[in-house]
N, C-alpha and C. Protein backbone atom coordinates (compact mmCIF):
# COMPACT_ATOMS: atom_id res chain seq x y z
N UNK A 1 0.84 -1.17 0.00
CA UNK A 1 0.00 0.00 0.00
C UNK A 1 0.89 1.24 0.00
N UNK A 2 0.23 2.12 -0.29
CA UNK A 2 0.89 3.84 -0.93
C UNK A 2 0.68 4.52 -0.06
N UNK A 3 1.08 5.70 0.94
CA UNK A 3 0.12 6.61 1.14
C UNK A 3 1.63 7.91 0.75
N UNK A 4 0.53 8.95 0.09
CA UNK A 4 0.93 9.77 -0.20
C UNK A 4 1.15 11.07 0.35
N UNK A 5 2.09 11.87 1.21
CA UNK A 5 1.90 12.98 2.06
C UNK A 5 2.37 14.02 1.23
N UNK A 6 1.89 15.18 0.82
CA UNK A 6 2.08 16.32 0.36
C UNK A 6 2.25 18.02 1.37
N UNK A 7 3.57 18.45 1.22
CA UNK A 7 3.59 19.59 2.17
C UNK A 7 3.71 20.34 1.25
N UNK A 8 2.99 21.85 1.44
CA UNK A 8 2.94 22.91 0.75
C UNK A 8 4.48 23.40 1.61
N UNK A 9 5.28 24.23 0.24
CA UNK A 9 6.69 24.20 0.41
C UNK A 9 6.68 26.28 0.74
N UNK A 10 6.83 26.99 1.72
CA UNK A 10 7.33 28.07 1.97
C UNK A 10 5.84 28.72 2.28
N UNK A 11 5.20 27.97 2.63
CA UNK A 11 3.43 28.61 2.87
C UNK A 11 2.99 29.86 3.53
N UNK A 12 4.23 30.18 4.41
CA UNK A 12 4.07 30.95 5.44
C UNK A 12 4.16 32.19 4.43
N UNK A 13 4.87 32.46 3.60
CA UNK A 13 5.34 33.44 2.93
C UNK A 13 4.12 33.18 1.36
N UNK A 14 3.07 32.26 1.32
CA UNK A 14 2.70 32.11 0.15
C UNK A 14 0.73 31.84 0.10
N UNK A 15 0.27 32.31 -0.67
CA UNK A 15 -0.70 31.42 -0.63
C UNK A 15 -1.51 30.12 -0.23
N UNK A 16 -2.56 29.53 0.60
CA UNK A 16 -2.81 28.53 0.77
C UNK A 16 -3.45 27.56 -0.90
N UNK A 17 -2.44 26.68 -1.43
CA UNK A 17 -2.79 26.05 -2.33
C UNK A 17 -3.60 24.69 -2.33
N UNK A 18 -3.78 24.49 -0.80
CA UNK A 18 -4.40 22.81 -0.81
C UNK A 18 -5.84 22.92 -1.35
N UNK A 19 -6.65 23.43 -1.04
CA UNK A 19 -8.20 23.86 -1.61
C UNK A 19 -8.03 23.83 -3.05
N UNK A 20 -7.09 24.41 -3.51
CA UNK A 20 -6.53 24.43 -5.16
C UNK A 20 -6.50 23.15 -5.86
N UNK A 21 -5.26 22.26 -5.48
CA UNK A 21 -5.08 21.42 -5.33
C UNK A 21 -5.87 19.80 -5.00
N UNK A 22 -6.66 20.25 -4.03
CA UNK A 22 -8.00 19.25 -3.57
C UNK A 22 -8.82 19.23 -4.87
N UNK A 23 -9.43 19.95 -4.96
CA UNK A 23 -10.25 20.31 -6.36
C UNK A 23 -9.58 19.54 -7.43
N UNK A 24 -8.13 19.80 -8.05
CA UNK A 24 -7.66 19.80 -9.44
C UNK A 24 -7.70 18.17 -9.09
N UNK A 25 -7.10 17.28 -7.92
CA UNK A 25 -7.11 16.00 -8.07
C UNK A 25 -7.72 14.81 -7.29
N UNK A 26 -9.52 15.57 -7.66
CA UNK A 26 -10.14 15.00 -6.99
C UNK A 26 -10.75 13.58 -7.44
N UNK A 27 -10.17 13.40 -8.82
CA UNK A 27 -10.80 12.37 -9.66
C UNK A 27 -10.09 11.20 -9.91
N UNK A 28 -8.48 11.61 -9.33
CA UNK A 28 -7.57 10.62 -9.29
C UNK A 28 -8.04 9.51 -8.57
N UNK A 29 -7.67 8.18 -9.38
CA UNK A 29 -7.67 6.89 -9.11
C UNK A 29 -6.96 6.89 -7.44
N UNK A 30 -7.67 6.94 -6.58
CA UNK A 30 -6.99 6.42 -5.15
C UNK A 30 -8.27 5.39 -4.16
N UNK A 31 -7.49 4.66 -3.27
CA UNK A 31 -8.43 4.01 -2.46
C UNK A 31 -9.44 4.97 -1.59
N UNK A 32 -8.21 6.24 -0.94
CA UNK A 32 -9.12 7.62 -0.04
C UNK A 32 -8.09 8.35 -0.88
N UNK A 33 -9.01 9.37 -0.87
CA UNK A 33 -8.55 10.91 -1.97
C UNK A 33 -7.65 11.84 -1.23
N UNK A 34 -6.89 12.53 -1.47
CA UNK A 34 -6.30 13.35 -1.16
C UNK A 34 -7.16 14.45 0.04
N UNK A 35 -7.05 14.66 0.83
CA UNK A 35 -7.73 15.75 1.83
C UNK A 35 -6.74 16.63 2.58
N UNK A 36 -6.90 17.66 2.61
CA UNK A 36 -5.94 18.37 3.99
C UNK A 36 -6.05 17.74 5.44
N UNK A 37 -4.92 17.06 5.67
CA UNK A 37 -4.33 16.63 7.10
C UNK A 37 -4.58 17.45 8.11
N UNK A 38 -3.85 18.55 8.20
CA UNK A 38 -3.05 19.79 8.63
C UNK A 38 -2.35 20.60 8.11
N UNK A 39 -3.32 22.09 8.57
CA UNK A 39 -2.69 22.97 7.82
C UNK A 39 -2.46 22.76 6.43
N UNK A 40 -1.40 22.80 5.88
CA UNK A 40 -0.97 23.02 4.31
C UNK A 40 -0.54 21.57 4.32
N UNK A 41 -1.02 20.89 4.38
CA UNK A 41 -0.47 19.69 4.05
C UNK A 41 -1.68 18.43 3.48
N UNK A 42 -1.43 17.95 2.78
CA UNK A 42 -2.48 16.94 2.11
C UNK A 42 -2.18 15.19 2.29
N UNK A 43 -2.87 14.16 2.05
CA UNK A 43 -2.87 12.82 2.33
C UNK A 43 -3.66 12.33 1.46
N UNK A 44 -3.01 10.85 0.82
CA UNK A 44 -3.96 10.62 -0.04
C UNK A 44 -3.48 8.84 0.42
N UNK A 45 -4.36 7.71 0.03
CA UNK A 45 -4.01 5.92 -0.48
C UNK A 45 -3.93 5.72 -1.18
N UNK A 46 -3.12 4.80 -1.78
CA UNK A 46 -3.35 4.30 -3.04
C UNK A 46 -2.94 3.00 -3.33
N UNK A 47 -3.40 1.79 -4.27
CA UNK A 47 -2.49 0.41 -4.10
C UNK A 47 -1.85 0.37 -5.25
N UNK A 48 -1.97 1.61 -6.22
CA UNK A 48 -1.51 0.79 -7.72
C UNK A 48 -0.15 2.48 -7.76
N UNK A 49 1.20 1.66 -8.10
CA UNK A 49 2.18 2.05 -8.10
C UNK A 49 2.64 2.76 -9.24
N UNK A 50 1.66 2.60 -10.48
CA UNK A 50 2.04 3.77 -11.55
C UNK A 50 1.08 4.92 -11.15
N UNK A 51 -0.17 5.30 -10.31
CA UNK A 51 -0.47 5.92 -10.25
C UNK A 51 0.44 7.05 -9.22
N UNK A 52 0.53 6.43 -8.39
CA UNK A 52 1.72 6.89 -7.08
C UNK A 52 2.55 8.03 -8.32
N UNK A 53 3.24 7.03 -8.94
CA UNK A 53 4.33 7.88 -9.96
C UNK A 53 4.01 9.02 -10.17
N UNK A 54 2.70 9.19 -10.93
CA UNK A 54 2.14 10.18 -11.74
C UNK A 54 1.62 11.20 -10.75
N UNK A 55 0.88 10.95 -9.74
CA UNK A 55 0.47 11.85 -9.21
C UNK A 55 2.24 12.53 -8.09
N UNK A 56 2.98 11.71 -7.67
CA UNK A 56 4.31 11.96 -7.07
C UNK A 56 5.00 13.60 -7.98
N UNK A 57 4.91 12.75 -9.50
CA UNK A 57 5.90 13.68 -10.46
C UNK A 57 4.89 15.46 -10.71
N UNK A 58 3.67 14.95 -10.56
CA UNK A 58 2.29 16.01 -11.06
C UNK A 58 2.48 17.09 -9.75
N UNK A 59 2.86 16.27 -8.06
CA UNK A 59 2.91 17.14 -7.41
C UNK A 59 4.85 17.98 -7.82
N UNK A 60 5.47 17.27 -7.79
CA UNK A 60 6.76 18.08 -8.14
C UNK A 60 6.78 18.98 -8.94
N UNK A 61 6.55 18.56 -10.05
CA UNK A 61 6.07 19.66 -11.64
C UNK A 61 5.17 20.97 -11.29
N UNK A 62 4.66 20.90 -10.09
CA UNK A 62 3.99 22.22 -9.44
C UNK A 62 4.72 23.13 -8.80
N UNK A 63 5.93 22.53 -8.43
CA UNK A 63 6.71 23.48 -7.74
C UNK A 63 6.38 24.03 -6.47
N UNK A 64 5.35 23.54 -5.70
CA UNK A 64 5.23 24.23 -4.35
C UNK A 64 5.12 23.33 -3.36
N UNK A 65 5.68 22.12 -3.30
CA UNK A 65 4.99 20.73 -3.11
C UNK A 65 6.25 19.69 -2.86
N UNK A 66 6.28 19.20 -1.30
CA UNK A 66 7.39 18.52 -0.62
C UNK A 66 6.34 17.16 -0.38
N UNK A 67 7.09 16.16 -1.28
CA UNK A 67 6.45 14.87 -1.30
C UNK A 67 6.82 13.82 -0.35
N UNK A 68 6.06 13.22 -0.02
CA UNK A 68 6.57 11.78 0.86
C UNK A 68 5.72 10.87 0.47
N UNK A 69 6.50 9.36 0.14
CA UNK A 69 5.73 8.75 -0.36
C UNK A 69 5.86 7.40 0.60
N UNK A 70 5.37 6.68 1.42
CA UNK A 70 5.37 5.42 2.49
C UNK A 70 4.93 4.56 1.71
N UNK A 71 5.79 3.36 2.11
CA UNK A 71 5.50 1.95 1.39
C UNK A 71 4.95 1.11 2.82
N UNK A 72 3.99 0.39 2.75
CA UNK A 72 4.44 -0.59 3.54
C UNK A 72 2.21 -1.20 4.51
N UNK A 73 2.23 -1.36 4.59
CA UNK A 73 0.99 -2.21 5.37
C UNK A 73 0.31 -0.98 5.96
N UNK A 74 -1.29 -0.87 5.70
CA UNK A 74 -2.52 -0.03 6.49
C UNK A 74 -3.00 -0.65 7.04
N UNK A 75 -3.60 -0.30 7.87
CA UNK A 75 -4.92 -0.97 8.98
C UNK A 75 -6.21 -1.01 8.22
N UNK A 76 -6.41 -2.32 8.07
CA UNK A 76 -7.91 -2.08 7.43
C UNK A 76 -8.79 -2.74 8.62
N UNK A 77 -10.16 -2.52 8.12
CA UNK A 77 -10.29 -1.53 6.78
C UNK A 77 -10.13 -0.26 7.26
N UNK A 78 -10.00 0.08 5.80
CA UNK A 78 -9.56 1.86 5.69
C UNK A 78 -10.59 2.23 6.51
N UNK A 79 -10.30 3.37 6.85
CA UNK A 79 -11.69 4.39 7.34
C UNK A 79 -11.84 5.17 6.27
N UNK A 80 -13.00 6.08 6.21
CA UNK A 80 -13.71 6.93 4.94
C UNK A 80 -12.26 7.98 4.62
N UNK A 81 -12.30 8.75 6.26
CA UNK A 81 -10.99 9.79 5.95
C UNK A 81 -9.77 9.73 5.93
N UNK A 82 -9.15 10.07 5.01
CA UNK A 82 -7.65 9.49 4.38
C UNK A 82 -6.75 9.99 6.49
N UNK A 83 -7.23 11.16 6.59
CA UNK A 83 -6.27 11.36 7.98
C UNK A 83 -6.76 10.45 9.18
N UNK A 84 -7.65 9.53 9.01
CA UNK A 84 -8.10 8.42 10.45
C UNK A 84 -7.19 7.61 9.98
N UNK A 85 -6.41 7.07 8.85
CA UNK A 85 -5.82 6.23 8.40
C UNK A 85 -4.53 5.86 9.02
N UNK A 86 -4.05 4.55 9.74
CA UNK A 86 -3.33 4.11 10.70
C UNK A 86 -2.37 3.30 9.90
N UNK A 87 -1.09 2.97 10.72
CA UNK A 87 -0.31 1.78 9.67
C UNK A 87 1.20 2.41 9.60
N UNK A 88 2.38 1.09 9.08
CA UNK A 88 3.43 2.10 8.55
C UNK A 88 3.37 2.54 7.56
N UNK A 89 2.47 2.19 6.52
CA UNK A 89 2.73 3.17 5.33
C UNK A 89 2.34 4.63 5.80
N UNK A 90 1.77 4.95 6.48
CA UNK A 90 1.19 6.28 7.04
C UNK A 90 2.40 6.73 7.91
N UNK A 91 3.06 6.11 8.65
CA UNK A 91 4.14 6.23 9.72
C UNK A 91 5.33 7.08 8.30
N UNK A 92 5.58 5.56 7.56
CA UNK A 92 7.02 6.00 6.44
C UNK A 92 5.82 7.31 5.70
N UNK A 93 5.07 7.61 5.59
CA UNK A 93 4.97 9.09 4.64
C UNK A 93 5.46 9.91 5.26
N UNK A 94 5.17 10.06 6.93
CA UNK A 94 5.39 11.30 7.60
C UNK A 94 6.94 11.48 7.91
N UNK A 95 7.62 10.49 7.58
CA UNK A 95 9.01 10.57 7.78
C UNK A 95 9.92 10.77 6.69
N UNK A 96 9.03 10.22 5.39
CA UNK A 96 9.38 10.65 4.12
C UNK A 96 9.25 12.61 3.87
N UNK A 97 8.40 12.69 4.18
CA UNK A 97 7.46 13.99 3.46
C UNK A 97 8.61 15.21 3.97
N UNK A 98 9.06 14.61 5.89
CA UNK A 98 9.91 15.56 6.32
C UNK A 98 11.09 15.54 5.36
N UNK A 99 11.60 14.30 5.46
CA UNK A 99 13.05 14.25 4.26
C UNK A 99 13.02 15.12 3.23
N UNK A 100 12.13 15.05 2.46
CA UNK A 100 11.83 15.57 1.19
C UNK A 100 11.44 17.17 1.27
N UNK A 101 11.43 17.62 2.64
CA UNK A 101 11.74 19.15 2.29
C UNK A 101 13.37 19.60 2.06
N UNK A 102 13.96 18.61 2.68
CA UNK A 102 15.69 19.21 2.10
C UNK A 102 16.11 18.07 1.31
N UNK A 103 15.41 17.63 0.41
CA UNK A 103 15.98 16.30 -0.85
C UNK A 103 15.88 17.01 -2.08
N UNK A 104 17.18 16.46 -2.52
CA UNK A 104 16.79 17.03 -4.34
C UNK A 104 15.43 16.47 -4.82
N UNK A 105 15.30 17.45 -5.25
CA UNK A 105 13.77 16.73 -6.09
C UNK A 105 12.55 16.86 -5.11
N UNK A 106 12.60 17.47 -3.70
CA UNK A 106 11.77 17.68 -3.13
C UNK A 106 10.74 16.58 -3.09
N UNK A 107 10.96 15.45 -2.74
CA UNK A 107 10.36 14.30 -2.80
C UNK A 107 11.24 12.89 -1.99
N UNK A 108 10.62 12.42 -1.46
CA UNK A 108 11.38 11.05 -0.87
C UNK A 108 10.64 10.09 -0.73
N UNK A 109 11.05 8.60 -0.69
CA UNK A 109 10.43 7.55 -0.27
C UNK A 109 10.89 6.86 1.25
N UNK A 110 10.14 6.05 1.64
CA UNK A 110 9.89 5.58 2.69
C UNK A 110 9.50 4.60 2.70
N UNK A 111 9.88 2.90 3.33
CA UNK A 111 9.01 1.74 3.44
C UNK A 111 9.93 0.92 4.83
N UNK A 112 8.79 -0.23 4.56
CA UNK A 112 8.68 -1.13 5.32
C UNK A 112 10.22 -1.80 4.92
N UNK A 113 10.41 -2.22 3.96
CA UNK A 113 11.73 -2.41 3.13
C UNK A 113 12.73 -1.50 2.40
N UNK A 114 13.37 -1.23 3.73
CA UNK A 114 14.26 0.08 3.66
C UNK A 114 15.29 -0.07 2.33
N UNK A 115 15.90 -0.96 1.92
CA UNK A 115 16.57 -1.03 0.37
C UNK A 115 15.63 -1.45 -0.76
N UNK A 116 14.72 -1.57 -1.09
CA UNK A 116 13.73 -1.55 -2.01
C UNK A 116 13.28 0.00 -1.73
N UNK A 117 12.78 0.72 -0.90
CA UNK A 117 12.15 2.18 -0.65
C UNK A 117 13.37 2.70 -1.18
N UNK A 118 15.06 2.50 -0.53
CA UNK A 118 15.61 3.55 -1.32
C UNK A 118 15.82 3.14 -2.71
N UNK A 119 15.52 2.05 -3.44
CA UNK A 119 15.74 2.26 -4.33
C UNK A 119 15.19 3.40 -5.31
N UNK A 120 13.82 2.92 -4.83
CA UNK A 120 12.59 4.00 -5.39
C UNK A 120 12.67 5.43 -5.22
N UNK A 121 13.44 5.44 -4.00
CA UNK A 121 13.89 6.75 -3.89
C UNK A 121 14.29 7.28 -5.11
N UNK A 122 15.77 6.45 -5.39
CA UNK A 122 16.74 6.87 -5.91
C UNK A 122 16.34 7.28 -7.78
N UNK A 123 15.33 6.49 -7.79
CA UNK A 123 14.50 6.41 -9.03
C UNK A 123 13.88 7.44 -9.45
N UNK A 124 12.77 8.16 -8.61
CA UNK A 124 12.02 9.08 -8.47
C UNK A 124 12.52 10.43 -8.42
N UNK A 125 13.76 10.07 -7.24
CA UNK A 125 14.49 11.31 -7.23
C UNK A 125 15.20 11.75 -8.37
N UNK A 126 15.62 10.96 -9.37
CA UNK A 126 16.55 11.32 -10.68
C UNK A 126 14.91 12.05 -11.92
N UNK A 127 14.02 11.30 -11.72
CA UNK A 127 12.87 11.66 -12.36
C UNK A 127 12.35 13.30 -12.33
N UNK A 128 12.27 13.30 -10.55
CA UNK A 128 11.52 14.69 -10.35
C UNK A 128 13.15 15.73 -10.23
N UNK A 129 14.07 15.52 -10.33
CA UNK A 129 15.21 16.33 -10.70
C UNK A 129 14.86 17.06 -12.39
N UNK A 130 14.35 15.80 -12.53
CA UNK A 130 14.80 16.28 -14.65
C UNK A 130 13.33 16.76 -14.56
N UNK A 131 12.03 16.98 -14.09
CA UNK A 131 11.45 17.35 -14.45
C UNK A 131 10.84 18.81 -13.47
N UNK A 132 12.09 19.24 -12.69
CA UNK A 132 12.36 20.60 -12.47
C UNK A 132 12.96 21.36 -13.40
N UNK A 133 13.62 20.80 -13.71
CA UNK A 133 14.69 21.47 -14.58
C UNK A 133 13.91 21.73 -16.03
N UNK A 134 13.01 21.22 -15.99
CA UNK A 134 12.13 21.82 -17.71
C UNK A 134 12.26 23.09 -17.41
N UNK A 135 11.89 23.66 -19.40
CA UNK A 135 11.99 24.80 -19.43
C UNK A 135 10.33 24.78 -19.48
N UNK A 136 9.56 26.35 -19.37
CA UNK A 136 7.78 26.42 -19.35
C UNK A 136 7.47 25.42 -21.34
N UNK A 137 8.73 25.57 -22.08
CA UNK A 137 8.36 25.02 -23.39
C UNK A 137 8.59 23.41 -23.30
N UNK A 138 9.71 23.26 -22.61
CA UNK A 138 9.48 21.40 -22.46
C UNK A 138 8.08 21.16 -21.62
N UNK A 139 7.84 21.87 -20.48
CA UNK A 139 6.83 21.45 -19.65
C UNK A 139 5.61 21.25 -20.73
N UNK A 140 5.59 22.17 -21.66
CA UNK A 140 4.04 22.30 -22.46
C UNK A 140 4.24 21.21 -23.63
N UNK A 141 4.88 21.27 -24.05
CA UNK A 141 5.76 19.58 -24.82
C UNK A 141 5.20 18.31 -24.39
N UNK A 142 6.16 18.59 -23.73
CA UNK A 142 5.61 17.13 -22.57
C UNK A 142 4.33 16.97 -21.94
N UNK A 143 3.34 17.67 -22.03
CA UNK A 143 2.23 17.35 -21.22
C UNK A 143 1.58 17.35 -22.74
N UNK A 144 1.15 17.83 -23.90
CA UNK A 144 0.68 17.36 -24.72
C UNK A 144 0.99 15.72 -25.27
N UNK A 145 2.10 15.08 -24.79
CA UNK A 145 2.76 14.03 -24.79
C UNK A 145 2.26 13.04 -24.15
N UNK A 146 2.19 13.37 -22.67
CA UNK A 146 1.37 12.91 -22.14
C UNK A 146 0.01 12.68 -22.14
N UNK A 147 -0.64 13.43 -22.93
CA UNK A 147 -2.16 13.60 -23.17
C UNK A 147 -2.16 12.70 -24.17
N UNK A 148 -0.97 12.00 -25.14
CA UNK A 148 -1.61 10.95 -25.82
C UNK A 148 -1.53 11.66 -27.62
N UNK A 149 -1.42 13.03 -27.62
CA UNK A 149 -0.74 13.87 -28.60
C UNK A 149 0.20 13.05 -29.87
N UNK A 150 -0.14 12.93 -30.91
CA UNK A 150 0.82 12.39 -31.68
C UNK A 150 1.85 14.12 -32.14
N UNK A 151 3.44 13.94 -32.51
CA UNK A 151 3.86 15.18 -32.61
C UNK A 151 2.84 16.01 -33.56
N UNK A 152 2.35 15.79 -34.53
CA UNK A 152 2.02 16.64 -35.65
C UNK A 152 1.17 17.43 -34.88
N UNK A 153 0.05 16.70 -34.17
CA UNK A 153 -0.56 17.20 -33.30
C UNK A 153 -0.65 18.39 -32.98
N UNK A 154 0.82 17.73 -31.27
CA UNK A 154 1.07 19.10 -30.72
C UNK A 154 1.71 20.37 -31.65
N UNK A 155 2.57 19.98 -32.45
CA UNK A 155 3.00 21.27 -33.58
C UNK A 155 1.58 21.76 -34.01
N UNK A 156 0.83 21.16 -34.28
CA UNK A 156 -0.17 22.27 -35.00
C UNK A 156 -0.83 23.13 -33.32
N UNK A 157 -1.09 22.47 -32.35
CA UNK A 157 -1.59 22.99 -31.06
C UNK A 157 -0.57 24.24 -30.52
N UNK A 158 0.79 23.85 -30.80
CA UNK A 158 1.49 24.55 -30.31
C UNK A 158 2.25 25.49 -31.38
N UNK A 159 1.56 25.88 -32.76
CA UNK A 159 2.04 26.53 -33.76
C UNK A 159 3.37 26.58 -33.93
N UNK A 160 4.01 25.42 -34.33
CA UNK A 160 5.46 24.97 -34.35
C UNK A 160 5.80 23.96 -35.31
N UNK A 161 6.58 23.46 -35.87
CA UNK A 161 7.15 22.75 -36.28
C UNK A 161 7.21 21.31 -35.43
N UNK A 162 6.39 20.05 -36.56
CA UNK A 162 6.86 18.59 -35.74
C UNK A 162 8.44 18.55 -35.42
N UNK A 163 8.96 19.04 -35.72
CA UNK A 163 10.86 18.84 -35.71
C UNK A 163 10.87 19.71 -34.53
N UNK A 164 10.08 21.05 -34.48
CA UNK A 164 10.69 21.68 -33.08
C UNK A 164 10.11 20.74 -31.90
N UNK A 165 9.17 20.39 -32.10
CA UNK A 165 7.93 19.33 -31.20
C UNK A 165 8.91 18.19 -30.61
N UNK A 166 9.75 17.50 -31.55
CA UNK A 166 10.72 16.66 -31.21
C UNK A 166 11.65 17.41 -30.46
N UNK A 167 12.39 18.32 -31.03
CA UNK A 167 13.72 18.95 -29.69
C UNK A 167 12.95 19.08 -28.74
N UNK A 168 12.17 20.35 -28.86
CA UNK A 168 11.92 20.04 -27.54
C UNK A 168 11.34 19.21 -26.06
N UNK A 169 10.77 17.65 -26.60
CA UNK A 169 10.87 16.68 -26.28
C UNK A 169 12.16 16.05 -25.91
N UNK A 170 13.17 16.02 -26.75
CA UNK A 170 14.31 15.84 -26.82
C UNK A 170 15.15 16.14 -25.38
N UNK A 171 15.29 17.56 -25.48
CA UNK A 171 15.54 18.63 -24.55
C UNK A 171 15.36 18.56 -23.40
N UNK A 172 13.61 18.52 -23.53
CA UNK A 172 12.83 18.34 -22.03
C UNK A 172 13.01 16.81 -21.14
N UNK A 173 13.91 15.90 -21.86
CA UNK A 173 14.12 14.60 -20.98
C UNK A 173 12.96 13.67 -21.33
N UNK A 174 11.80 13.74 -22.35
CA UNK A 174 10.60 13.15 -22.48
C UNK A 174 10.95 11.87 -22.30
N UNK A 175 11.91 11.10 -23.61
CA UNK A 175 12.30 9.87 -23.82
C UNK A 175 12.71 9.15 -22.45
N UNK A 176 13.65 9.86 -21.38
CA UNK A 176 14.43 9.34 -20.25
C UNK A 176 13.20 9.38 -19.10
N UNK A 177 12.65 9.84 -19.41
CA UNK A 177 10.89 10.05 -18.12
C UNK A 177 10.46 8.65 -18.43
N UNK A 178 10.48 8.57 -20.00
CA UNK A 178 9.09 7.39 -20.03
C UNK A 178 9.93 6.62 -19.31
N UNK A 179 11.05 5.87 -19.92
CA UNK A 179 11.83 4.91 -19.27
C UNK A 179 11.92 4.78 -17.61
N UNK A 180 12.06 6.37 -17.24
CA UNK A 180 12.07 6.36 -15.83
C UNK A 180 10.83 5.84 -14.93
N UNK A 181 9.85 6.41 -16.11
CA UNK A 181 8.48 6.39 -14.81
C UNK A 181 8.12 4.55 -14.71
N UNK A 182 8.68 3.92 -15.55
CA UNK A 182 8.32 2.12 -16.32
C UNK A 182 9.33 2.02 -14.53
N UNK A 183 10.71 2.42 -14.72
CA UNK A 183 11.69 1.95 -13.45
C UNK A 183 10.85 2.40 -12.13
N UNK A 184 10.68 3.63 -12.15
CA UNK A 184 10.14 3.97 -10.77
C UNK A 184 8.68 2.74 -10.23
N UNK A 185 7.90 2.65 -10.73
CA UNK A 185 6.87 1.80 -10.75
C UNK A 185 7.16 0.71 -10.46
N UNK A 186 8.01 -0.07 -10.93
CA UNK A 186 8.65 -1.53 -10.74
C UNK A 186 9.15 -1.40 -9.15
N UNK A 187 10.35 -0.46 -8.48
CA UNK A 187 11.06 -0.11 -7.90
C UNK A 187 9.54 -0.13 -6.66
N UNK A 188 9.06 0.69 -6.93
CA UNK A 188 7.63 0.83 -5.76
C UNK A 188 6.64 -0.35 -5.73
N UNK A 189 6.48 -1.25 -6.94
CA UNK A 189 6.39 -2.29 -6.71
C UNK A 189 6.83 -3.38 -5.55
N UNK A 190 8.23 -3.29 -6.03
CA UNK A 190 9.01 -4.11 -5.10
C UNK A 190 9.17 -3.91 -3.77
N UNK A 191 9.33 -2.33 -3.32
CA UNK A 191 8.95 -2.09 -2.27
C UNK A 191 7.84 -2.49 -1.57
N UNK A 192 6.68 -2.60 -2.09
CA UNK A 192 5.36 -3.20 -1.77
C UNK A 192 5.17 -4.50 -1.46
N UNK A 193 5.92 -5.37 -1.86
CA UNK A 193 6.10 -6.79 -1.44
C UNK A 193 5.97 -7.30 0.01
């Protein structure tokens, strides 16, 4: 099992984004949905490990957003609210989530199986590195990409050239993501064992 802890990153000095946030991913595939914990901070379950990925990398790619991600056994049954939710996977988020305010990539893992979790770490963390580092034109690249976009596509969406559509795919790390997000998944898999 997954559980996912999200800290809003410099809040004191910023806007409250969880209400924002609650809303935009309320439709995501989880066992209990994302809700505010405390304060600026959010919680979500989940059992399936490519979703983890996606929503992990979706909170990084936001930029305001210190991830923790816990591997490892819940108390069932669940209760309705993701914060009644007991267990170490709930234990490793809150110890993850802290890590991951001073981790590259603003993100960490956590499990029951401390060398399987870091692997995933180590996975995720190379992932949400490269997908800070986009430029606002890889970011818009890549998410038409993600949407399933064939290039010609996005070139005509993005009034460009299929050849620029490719660099900047190229550029933006697209090719080394897919590969990554296939590793990260496996990696959180295994942790899950």
């Amino acid at each position: 099992m997954f559980v996912l802890t999200a800290d809003q990153r410099g809040s004191r000095r910023d806007v409250d984004r969880v209400a924002a946030l609650l809303d935009e991913l309320r439709d995501a595939d989880l066992l209990r949905p994302f809700e505010r914990t405390a304060g600026d901070e959010v919680q979500a379950v989940a059992d399936d490990a490519e979703t983890v990925v996606d929503l992990a990398l979706d909170l990084v790619r936001r930029g305001h957003w210190s991830v923790g991600i816990g591997v490892g056994s819940v108390e069932t049954p669940l209760p309705e609210q993701t914060r009644a939710g007991r267990g170490p996977a709930f234990e490793h988020a809150r110890t993850a989530v802290e890590r991951a305010k001073n981790a590259p990539g603003n993100l960490a893992v956590e499990g029951t199986d401390s060398a399987a979790a870091a692997d995933a770490d180590a996975a995720l963390t190379l992932l949400a590195t490269l997908v800070l580092r986009r430029t606002a034109q890889g970011r818009e690249a890549v998410a038409l990409a993600r949407a399933g976009l064939p290039q010609a596509q996005a070139a005509q969406r993005l009034g460009i050239s299929k050849q620029a559509v490719s660099q900047r795919l190229h550029t933006a790390g697209w090719p080394a993501e897919q590969s990554g997000r296939t590793l990260a998944r496996r990696l959180l898999e295994r942790a899950d064992r």
